[in-house]
Protein backbone atom coordinates (compact mmCIF):
# COMPACT_ATOMS: atom_id res chain seq x y z
CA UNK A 1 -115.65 -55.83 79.75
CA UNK A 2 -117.04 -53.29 82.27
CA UNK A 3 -119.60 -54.33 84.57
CA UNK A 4 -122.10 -51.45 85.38
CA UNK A 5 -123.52 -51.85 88.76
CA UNK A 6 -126.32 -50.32 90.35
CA UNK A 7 -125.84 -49.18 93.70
CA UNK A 8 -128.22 -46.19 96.10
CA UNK A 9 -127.09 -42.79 97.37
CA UNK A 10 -126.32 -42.59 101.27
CA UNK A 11 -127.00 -38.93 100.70
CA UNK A 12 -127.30 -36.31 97.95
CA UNK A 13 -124.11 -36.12 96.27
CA UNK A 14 -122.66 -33.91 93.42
CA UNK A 15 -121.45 -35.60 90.11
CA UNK A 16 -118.19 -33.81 88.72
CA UNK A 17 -116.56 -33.29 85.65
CA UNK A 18 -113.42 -34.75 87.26
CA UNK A 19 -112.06 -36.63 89.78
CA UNK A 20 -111.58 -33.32 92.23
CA UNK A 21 -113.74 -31.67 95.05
CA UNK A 22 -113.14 -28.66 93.36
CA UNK A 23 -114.24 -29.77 89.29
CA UNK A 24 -117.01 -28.18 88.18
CA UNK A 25 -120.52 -29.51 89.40
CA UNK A 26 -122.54 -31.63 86.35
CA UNK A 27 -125.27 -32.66 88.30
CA UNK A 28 -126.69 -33.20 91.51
CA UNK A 29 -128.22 -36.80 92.64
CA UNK A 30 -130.66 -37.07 95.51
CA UNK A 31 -130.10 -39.24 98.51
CA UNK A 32 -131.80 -42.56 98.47
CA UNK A 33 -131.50 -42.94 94.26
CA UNK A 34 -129.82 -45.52 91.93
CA UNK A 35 -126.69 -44.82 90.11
CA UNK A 36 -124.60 -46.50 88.02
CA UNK A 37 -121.36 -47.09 88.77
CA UNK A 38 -119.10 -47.12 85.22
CA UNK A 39 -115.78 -47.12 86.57
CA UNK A 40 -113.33 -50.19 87.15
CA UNK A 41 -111.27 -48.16 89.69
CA UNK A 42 -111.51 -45.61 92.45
CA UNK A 43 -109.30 -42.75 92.41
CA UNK A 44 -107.87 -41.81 95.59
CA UNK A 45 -107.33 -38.07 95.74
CA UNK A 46 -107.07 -35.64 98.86
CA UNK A 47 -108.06 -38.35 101.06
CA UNK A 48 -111.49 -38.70 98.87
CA UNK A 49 -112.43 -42.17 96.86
CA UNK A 50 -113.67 -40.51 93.64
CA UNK A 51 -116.23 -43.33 91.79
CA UNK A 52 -117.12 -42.52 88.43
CA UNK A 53 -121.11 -42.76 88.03
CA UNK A 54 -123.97 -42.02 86.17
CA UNK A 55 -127.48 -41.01 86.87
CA UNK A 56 -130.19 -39.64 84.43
CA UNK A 57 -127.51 -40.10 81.35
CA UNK A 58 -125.15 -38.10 82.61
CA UNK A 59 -121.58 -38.85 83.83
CA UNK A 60 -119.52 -37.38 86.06
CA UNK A 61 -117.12 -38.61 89.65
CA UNK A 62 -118.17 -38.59 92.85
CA UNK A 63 -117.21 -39.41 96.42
CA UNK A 64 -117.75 -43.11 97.04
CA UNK A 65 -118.24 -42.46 100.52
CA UNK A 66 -121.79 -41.86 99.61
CA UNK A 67 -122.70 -44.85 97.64
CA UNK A 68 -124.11 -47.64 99.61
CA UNK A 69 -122.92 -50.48 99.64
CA UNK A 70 -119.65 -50.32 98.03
CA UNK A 71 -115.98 -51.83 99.13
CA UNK A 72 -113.92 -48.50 99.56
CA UNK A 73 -110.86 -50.54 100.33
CA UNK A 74 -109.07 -53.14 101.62
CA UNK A 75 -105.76 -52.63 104.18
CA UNK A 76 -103.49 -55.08 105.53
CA UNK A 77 -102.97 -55.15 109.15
CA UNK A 78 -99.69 -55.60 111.17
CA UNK A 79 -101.82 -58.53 113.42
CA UNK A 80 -102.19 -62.28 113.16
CA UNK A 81 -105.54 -62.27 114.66
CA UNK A 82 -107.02 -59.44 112.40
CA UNK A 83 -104.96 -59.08 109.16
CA UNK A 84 -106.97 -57.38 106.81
CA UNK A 85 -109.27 -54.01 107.75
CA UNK A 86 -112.17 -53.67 105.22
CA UNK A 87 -113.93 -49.73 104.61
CA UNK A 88 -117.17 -49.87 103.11
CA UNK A 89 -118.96 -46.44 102.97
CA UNK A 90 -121.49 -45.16 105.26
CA UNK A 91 -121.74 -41.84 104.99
CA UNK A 92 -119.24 -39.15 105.90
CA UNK A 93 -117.51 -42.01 108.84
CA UNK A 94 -117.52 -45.48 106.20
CA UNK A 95 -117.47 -48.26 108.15
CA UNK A 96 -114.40 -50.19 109.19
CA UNK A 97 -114.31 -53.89 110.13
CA UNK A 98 -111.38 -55.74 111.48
CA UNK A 99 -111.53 -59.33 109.30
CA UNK A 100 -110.34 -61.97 111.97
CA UNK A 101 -108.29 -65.42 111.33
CA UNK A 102 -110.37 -67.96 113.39
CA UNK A 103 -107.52 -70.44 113.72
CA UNK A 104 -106.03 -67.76 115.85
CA UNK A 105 -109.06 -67.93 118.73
CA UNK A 106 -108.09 -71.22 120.20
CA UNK A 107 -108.43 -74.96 119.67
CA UNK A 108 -112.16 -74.97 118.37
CA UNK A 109 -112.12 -71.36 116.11
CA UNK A 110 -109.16 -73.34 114.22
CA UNK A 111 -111.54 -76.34 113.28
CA UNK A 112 -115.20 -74.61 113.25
CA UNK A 113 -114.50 -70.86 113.80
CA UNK A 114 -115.90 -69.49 110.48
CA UNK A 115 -119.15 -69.16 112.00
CA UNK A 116 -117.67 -67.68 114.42
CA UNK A 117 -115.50 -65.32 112.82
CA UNK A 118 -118.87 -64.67 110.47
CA UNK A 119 -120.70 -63.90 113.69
CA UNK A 120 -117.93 -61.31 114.37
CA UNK A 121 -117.73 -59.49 111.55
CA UNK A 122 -121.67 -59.07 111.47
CA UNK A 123 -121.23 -57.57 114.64
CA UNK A 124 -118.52 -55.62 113.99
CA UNK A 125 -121.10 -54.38 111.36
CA UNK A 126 -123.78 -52.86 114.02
CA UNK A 127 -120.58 -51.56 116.42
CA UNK A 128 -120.73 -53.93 118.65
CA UNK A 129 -117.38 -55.77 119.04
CA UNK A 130 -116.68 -59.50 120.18
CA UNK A 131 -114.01 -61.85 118.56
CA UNK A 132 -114.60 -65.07 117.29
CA UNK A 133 -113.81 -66.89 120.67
CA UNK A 134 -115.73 -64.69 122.71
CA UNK A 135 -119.18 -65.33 120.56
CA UNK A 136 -118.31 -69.24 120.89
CA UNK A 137 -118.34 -68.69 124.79
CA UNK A 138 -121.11 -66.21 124.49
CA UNK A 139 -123.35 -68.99 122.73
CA UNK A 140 -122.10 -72.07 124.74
CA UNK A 141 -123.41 -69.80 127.93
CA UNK A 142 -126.43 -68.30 127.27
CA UNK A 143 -127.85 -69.99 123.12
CA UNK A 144 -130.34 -72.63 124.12
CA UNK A 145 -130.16 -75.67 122.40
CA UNK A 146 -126.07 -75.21 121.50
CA UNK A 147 -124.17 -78.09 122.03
CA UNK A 148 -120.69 -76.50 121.35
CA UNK A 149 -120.34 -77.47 117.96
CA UNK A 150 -120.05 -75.76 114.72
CA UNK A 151 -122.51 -72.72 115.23
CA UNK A 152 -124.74 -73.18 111.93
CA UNK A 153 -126.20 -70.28 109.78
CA UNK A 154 -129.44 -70.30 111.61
CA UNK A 155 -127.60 -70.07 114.67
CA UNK A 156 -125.50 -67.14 113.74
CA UNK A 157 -128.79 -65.23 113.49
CA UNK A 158 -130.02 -66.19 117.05
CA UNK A 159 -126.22 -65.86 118.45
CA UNK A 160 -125.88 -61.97 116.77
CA UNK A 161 -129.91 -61.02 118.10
CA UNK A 162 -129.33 -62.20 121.31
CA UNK A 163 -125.82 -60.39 121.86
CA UNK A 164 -127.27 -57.32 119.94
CA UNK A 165 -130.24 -57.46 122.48
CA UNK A 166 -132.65 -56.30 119.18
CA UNK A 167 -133.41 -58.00 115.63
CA UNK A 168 -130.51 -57.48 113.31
CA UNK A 169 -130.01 -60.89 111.42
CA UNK A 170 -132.83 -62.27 109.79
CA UNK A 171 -132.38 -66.28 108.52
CA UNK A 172 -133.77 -67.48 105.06
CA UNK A 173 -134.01 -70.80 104.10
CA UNK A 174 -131.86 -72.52 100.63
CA UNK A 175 -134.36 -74.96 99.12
CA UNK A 176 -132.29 -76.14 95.56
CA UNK A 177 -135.09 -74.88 94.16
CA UNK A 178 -135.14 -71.26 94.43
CA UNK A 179 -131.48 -70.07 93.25
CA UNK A 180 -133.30 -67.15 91.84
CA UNK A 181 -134.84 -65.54 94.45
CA UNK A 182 -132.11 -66.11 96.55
CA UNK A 183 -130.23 -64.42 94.54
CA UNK A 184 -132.37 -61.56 93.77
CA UNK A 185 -132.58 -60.94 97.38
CA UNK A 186 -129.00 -60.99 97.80
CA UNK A 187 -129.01 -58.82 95.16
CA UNK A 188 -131.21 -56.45 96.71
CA UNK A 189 -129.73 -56.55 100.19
CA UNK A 190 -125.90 -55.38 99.06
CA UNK A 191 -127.73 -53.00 97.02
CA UNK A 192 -129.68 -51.15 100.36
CA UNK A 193 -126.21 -51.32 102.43
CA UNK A 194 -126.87 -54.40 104.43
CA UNK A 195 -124.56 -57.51 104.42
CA UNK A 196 -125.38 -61.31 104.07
CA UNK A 197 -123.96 -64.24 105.87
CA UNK A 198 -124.70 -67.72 103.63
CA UNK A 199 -123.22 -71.04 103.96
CA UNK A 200 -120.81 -72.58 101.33
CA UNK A 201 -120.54 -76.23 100.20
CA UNK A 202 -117.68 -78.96 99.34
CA UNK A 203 -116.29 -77.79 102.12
CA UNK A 204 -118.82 -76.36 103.87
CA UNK A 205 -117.75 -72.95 105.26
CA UNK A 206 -119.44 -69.49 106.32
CA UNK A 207 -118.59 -66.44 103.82
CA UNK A 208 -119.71 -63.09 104.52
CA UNK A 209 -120.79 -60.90 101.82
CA UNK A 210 -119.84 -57.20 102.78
CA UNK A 211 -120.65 -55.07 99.71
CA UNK A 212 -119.75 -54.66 96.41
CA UNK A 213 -116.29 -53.75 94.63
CA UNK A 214 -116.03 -50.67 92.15
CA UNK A 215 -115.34 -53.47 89.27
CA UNK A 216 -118.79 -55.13 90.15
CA UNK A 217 -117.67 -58.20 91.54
CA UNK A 218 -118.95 -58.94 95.79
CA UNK A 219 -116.49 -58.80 98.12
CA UNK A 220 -116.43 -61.78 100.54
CA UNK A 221 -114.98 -61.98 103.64
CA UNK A 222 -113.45 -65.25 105.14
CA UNK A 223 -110.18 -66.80 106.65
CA UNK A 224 -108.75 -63.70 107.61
CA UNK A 225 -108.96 -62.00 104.44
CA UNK A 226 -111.03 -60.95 101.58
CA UNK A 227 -111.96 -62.06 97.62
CA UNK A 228 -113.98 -61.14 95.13
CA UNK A 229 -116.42 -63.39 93.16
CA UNK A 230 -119.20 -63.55 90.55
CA UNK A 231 -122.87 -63.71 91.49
CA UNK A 232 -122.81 -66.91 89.84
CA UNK A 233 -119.97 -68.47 91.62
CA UNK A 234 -121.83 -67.44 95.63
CA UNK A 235 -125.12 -69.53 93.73
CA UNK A 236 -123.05 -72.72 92.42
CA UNK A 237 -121.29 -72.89 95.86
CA UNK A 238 -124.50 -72.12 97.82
CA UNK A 239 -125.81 -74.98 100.31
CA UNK A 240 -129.14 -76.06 100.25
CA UNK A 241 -130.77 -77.45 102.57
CA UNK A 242 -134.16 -77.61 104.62
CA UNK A 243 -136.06 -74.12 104.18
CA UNK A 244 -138.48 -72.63 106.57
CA UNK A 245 -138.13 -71.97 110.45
CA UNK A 246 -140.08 -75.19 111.37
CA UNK A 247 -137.69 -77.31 110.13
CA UNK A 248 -134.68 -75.44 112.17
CA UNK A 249 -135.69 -77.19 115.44
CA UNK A 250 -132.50 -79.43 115.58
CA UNK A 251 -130.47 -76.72 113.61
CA UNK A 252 -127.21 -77.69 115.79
CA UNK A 253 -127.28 -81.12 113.55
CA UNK A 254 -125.04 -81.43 110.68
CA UNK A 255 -125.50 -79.14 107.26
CA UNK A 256 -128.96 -80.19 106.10
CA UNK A 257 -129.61 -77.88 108.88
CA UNK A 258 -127.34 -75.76 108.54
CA UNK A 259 -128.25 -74.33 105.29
CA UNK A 260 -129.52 -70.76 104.38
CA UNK A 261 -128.63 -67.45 104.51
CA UNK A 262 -128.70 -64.49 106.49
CA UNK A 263 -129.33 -60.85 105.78
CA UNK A 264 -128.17 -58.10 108.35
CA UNK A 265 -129.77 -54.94 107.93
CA UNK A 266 -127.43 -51.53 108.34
CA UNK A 267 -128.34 -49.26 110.93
């Protein structure tokens, strides 16, 4: 079964009668507007992902490079630190971040690094670029209240604001209560080009969501390489925990407070 997906224009982009820069133009969607994406596959040709869409009932292909949001492809790399290079469009230059192994980055990345790596790829996200062990020394030195163990969702958001010297990440709490707005808001959040950073249970592990794959499925980042799951699978993994900032104040200890997610917003 196809999954149609709805994802936003980067910019205004033609729809085509075929997958060619030079097919004839069908229609033309504005930037900033919802289309939906019908096709399973993107087809690579002269260097251009062609996505088949929709918008206003018509059909036609397009250059993916222009959809926010979605996972243009995924490239193995000849390095044991950073195996696998994820593109995710942005525009005519799509974004391309280096997915690193955290057992590679010394003794503690290989028992608690996902944060770490997490914290690395969000980064990587924004330009700015630090590897896993260097945002472990980063937050031993200069993260108030960080003891030097596993760095927790909530502290992934301070870590990533204080190295990006502004407001990037923003923290939301996982009460078991509210699986629907969670997930409406990740929802949302893939959909207007951002990523989201939430913590896993049984074991408990950081994923990175990093947009969305042409067959609808998210595309999650982790262990040196990527996967793609269901909506419903990041939910039933999903750690709760305690919600709201007030309850944070010892977020260094264990996963009750280390629940949540964390949204970071594209430039």
């Amino acid at each position: 079964m196809v999954i149609i997906i709805v994802l936003q224009t980067i910019s205004r982009i033609n729809l085509r009668q075929a997958a060619s820069k030079t097919a004839t133009i069908i229609c033309t969607a504005p930037s900033n507007t919802d289309v939906n994406i019908l096709g399973t596959k993107i087809i690579w040709k002269d260097n251009i992902p062609f996505v088949k869409v929709s918008y206003k009932g018509k059909h036609g292909f397009t250059n993916g490079r222009y959809i926010r949001g979605l996972v243009l492809k995924v490239k193995n790399r000849d390095s044991a630190k950073y195996p696998k290079l994820v593109v995710i469009a942005s525009g005519r230059a799509s974004r391309r971040i280096k997915i690193p192994q955290q057992k590679k980055f010394g003794a503690f990345c290989q028992k608690h690094g996902c944060s770490m790596a997490a914290a690395s790829i969000t980064l990587q996200f924004r330009g700015i670029t630090k590897s896993p062990y260097e945002v472990y020394s980063y937050a031993k030195k200069h993260l108030g209240g960080y003891t030097g163990s596993k760095l927790t969702i909530f502290g992934i958001e301070k870590a990533v604001n204080k190295i990006a010297e502004k407001k990037i990440a923003t923290w939301k709490g996982c009460p078991s209560d509210a699986n629907k707005r969670i997930r409406n808001n990740i929802q949302k959040a893939i959909h207007d080009g951002h990523i989201v950073l939430l913590e896993q249970k049984n074991p408990i592990h950081t994923n990175v969501i990093i947009g969305r794959s042409v067959d609808g499925k998210y595309v999650v980042a982790t262990n040196g390489t990527t996967k793609k799951v269901t909506m419903n699978w990041l939910i039933k993994t999903l750690l709760h925990g305690k919600a709201g900032r007030k309850n944070q104040t010892n977020w260094w200890k264990g996963t009750t407070h280390g629940a949540g997610y964390v949204i970071v917003k594209r430039k």
